[in-house]
C-alpha atoms as a PDB file:
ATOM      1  CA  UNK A   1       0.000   0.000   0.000  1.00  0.00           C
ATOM      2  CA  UNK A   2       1.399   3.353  -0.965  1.00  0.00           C
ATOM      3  CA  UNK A   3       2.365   5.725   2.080  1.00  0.00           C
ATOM      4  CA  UNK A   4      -0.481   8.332   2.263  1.00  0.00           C
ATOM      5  CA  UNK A   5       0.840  12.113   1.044  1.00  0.00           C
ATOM      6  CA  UNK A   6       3.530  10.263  -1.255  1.00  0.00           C
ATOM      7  CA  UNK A   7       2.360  10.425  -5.293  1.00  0.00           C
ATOM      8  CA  UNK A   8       4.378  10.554  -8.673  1.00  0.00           C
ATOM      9  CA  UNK A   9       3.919  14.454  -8.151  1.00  0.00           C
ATOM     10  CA  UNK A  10       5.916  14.360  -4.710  1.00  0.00           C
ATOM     11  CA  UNK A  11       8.445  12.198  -5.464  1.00  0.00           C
ATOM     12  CA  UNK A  12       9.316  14.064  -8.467  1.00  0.00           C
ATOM     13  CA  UNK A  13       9.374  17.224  -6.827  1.00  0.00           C
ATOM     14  CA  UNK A  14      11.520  15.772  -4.159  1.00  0.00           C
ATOM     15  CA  UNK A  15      14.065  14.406  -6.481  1.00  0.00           C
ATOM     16  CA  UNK A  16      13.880  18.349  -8.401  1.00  0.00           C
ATOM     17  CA  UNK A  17      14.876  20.019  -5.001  1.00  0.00           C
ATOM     18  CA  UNK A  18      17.442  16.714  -4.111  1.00  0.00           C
ATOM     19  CA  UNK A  19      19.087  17.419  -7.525  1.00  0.00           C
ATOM     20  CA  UNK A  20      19.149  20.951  -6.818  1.00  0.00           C
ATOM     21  CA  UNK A  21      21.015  20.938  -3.835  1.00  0.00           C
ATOM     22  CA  UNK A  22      23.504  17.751  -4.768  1.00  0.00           C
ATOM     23  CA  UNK A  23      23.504  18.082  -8.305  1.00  0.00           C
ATOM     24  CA  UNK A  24      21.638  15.734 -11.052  1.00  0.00           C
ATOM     25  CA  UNK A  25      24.915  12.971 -11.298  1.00  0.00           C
ATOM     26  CA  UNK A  26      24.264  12.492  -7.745  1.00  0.00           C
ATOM     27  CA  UNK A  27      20.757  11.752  -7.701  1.00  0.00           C
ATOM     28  CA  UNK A  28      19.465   8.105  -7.005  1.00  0.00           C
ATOM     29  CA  UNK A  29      16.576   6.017  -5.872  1.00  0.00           C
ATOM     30  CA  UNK A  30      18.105   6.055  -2.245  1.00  0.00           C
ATOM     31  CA  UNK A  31      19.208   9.890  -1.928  1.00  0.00           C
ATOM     32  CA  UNK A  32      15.236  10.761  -3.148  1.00  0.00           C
ATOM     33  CA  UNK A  33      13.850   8.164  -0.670  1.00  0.00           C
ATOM     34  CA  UNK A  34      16.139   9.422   2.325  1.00  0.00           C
ATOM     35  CA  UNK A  35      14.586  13.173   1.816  1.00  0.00           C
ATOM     36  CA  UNK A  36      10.897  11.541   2.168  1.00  0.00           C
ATOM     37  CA  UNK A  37      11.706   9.409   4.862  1.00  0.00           C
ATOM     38  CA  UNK A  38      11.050   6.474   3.339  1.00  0.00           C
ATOM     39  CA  UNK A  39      12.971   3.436   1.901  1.00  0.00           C
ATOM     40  CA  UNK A  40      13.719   2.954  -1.896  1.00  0.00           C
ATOM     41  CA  UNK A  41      11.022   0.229  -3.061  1.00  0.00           C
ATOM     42  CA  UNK A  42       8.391   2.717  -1.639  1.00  0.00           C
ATOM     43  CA  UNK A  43       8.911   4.761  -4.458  1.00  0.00           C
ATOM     44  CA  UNK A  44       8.874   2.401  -7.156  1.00  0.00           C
ATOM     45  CA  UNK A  45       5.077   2.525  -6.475  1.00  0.00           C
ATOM     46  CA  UNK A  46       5.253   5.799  -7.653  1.00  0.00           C
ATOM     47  CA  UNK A  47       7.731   5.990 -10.299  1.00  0.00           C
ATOM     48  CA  UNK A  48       9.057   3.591 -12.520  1.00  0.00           C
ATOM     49  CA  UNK A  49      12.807   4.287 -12.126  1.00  0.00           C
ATOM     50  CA  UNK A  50      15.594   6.940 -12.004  1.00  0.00           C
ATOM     51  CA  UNK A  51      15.483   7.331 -15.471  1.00  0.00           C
ATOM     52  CA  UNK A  52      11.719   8.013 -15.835  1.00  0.00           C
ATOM     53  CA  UNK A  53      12.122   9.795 -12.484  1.00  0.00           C
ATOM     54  CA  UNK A  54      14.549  12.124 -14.130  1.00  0.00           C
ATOM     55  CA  UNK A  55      12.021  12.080 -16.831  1.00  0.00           C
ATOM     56  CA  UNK A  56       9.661  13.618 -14.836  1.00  0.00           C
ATOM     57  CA  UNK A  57      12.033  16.159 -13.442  1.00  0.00           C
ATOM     58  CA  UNK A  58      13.072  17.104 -17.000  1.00  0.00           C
ATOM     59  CA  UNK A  59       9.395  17.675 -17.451  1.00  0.00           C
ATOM     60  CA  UNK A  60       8.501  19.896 -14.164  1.00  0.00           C
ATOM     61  CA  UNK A  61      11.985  22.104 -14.876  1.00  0.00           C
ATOM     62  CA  UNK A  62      11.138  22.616 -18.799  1.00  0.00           C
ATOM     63  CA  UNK A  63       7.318  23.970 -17.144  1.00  0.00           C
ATOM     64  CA  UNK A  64       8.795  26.027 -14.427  1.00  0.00           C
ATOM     65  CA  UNK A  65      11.424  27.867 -16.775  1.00  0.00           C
ATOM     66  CA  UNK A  66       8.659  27.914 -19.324  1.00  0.00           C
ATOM     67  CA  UNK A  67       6.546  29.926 -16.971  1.00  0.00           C
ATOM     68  CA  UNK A  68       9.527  31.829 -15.693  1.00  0.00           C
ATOM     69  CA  UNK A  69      10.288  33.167 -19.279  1.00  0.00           C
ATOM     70  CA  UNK A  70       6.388  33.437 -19.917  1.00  0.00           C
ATOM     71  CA  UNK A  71       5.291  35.811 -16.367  1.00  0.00           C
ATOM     72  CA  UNK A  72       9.073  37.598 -16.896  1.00  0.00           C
ATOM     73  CA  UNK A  73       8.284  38.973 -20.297  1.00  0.00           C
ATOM     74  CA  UNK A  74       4.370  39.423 -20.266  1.00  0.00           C
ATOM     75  CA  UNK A  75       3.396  42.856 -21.887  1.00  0.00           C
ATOM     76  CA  UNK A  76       7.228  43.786 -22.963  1.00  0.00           C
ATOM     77  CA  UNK A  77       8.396  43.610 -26.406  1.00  0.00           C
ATOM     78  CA  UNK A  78      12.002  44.069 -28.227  1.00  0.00           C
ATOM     79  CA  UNK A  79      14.396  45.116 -25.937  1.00  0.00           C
ATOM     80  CA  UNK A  80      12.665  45.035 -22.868  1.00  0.00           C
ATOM     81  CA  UNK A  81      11.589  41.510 -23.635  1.00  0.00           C
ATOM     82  CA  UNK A  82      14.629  39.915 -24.828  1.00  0.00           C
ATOM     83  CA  UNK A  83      16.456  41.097 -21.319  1.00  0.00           C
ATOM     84  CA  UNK A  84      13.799  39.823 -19.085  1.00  0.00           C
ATOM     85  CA  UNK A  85      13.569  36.501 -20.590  1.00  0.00           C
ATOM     86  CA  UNK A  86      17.196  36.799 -20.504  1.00  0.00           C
ATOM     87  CA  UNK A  87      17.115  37.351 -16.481  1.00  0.00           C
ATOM     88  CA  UNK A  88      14.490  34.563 -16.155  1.00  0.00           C
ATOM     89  CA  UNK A  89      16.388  32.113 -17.279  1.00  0.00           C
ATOM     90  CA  UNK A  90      19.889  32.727 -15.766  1.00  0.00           C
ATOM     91  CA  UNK A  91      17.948  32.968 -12.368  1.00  0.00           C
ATOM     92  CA  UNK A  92      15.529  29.895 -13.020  1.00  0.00           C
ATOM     93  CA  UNK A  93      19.457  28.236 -14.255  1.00  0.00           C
ATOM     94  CA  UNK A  94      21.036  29.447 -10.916  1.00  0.00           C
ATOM     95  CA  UNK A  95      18.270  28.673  -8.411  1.00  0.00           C
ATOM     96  CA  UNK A  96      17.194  25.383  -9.897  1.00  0.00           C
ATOM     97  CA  UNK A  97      20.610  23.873 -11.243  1.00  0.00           C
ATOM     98  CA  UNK A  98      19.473  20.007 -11.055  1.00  0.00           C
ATOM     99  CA  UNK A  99      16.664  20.395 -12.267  1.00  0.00           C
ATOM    100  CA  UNK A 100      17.701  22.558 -15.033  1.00  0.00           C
ATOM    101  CA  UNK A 101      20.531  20.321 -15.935  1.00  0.00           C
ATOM    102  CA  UNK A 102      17.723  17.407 -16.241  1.00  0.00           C
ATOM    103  CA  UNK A 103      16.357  19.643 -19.443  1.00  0.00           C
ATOM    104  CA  UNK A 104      19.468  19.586 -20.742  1.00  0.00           C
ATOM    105  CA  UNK A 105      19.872  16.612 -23.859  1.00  0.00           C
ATOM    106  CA  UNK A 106      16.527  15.372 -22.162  1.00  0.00           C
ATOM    107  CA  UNK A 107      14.350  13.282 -24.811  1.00  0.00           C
ATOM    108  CA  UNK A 108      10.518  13.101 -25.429  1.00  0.00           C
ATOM    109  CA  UNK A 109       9.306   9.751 -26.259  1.00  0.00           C
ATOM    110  CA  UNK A 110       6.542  10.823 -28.536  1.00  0.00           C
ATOM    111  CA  UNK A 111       4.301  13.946 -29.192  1.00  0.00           C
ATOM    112  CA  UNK A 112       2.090  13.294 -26.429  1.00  0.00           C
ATOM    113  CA  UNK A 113       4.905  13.329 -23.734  1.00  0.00           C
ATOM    114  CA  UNK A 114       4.546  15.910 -21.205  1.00  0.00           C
ATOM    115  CA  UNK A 115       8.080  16.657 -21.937  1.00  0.00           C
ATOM    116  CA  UNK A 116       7.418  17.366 -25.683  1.00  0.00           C
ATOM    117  CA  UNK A 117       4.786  19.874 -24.448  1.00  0.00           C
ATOM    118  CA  UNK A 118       6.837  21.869 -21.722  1.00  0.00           C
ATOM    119  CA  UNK A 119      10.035  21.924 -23.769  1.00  0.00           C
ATOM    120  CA  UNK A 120       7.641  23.106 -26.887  1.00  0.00           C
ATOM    121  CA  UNK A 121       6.263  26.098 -24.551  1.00  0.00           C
ATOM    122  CA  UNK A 122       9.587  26.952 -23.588  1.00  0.00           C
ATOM    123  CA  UNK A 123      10.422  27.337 -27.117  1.00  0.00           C
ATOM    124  CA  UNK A 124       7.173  29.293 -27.728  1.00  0.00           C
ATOM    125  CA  UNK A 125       8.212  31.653 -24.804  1.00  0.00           C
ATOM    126  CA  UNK A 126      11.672  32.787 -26.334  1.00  0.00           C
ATOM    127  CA  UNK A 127       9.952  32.683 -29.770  1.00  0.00           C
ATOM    128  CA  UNK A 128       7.257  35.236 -28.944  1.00  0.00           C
ATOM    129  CA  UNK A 129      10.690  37.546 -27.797  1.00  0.00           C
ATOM    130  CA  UNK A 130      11.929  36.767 -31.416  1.00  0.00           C
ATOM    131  CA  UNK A 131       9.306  38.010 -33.051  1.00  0.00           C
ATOM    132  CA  UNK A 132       9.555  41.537 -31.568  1.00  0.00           C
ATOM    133  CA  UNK A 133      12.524  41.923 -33.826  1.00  0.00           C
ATOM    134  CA  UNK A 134      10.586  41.049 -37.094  1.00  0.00           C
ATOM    135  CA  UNK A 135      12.637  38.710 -38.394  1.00  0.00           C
ATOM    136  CA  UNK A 136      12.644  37.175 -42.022  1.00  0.00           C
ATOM    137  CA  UNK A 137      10.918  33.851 -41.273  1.00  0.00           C
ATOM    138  CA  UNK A 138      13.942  31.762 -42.806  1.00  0.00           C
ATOM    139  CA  UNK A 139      16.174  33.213 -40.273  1.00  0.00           C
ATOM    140  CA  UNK A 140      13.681  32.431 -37.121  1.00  0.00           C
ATOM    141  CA  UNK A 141      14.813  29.377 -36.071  1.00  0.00           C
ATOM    142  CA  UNK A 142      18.355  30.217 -36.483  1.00  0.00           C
ATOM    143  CA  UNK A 143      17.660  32.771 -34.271  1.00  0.00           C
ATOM    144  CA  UNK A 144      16.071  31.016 -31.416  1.00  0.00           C
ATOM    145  CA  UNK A 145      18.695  28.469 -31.517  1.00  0.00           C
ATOM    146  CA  UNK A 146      21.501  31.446 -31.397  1.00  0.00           C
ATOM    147  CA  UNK A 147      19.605  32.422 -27.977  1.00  0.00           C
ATOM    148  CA  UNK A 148      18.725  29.749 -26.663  1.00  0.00           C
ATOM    149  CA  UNK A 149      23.011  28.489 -26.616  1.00  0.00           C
ATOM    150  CA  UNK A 150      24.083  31.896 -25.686  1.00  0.00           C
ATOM    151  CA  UNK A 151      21.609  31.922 -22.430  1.00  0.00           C
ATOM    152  CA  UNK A 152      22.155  28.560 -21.775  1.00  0.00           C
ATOM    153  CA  UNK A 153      26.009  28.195 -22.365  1.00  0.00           C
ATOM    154  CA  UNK A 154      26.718  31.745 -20.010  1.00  0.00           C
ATOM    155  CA  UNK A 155      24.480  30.544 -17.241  1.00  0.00           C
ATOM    156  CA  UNK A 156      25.632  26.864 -17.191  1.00  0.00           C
ATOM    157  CA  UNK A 157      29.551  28.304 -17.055  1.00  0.00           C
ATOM    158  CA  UNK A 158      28.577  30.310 -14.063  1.00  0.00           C
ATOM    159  CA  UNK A 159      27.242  28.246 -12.752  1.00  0.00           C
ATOM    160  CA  UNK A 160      30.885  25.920 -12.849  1.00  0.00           C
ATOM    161  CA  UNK A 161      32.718  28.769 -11.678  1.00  0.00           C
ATOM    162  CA  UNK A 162      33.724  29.702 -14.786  1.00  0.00           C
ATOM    163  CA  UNK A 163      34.102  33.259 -14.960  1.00  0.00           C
ATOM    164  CA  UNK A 164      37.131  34.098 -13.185  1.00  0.00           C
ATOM    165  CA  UNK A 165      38.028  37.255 -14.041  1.00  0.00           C
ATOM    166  CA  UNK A 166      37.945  40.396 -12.466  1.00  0.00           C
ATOM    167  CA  UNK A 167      35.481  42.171 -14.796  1.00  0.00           C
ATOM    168  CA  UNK A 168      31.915  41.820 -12.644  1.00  0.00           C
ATOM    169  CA  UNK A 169      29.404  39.008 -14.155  1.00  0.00           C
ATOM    170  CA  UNK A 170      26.439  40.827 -14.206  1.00  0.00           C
ATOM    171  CA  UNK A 171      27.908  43.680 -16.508  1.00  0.00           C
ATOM    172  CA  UNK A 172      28.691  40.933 -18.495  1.00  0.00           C
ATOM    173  CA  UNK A 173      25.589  39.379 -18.969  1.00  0.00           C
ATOM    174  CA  UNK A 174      24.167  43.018 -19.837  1.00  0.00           C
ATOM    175  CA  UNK A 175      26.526  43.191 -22.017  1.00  0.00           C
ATOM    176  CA  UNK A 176      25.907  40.117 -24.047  1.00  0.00           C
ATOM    177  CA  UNK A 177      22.141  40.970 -23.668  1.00  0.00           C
ATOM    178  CA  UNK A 178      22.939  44.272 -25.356  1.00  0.00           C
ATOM    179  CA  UNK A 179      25.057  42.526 -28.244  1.00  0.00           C
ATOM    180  CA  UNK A 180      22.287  39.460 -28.911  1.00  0.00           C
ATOM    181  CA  UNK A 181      20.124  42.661 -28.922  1.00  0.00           C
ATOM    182  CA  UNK A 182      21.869  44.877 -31.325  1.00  0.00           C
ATOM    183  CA  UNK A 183      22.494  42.064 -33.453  1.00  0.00           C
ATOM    184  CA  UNK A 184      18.676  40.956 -33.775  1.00  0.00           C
ATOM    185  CA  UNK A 185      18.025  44.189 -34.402  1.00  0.00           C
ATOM    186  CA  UNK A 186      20.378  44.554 -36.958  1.00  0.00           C
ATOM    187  CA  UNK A 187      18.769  41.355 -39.176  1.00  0.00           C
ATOM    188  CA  UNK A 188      15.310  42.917 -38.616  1.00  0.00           C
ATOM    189  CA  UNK A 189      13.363  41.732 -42.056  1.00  0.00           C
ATOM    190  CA  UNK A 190      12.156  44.998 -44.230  1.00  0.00           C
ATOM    191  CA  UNK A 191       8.588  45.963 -43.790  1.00  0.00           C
ATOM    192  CA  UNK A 192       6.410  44.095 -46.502  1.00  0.00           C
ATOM    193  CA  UNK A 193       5.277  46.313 -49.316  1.00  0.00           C
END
């Protein structure tokens, strides 16, 4: 009989905040089952693995950044848009690291996965920033895969301690904000005649 108060949904959140705080490589069946206070085959009631466990955490991270980038840019355009999404996502990247890194290479198993759908609303978030800048259709997807690496690549090497230097971080963020920017800006398609 399952324990009362433990579902998919709690386990899954458990192993999100677990991954968070030890990192996703250190996250197993026993680690997740220790934080509920309960043993290891309890949870296989619940979930049918660590690998559809980190499934499921892929899912709820991909939904929480979606949202992030979603409420962060409501009712901005251009500019304004592009840096708040921007912000959401290096804070979602440096608050939730597990659980981001579970995103990251993670695979849906069909159309109807949850996974497809929060990773395709995601998308749909930075896309709706894109289109701010008018760009010529051909060069939209280039563009949101251009953003999506720069976000993703400075947040994931600060997150490793990468940025050593003396030059402050944040200015540096701004500054690549301003750059990705200028440069979207600068391919802006001409108005149609």
């Amino acid at each position: 009989m399952p324990r009362a108060g433990l579902d998919a949904d709690v386990v899954t959140r458990a192993a999100a905040t677990v991954a968070d705080e030890i990192g996703l490589s250190q996250l197993n069946m026993n680690v997740v089952a220790a934080h509920l206070g309960v043993k290891a085959p309890s949870l296989y009631k619940h979930v049918d693995g660590l690998a559809a466990l980190v499934h499921s955490v892929a899912v709820l991270a991909a939904t929480e950044l979606s949202d992030a980038v979603r409420d962060a840019t409501q009712g901005r355009a251009g500019s304004d848009a592009l840096a708040a999404a921007a912000h959401a996502m290096r804070a979602f990247v440096r608050d939730h690291p597990g659980r981001y890194e579970a995103t990251v290479g993670a695979r849906a198993t069909g159309p109807d996965d949850p996974l497809s759908i929060a990773l395709l609303r995601g998308l749909d978030s930075f896309a709706a920033v894109l289109r701010g800048y008018r760009l010529d259709p051909a060069d939209e997807t280039h563009a949101l895969r251009m953003l999506r690496s720069s976000l993703h690549g400075f947040a994931m090497l600060e997150m490793a301690g990468g940025f050593q230097m003396a030059t402050d971080v944040d200015e540096s963020f701004a500054w690549m904000v301003d750059f990705i920017d200028r440069g979207l800006t600068a391919t802006t398609a001409p108005p149609a005649e």
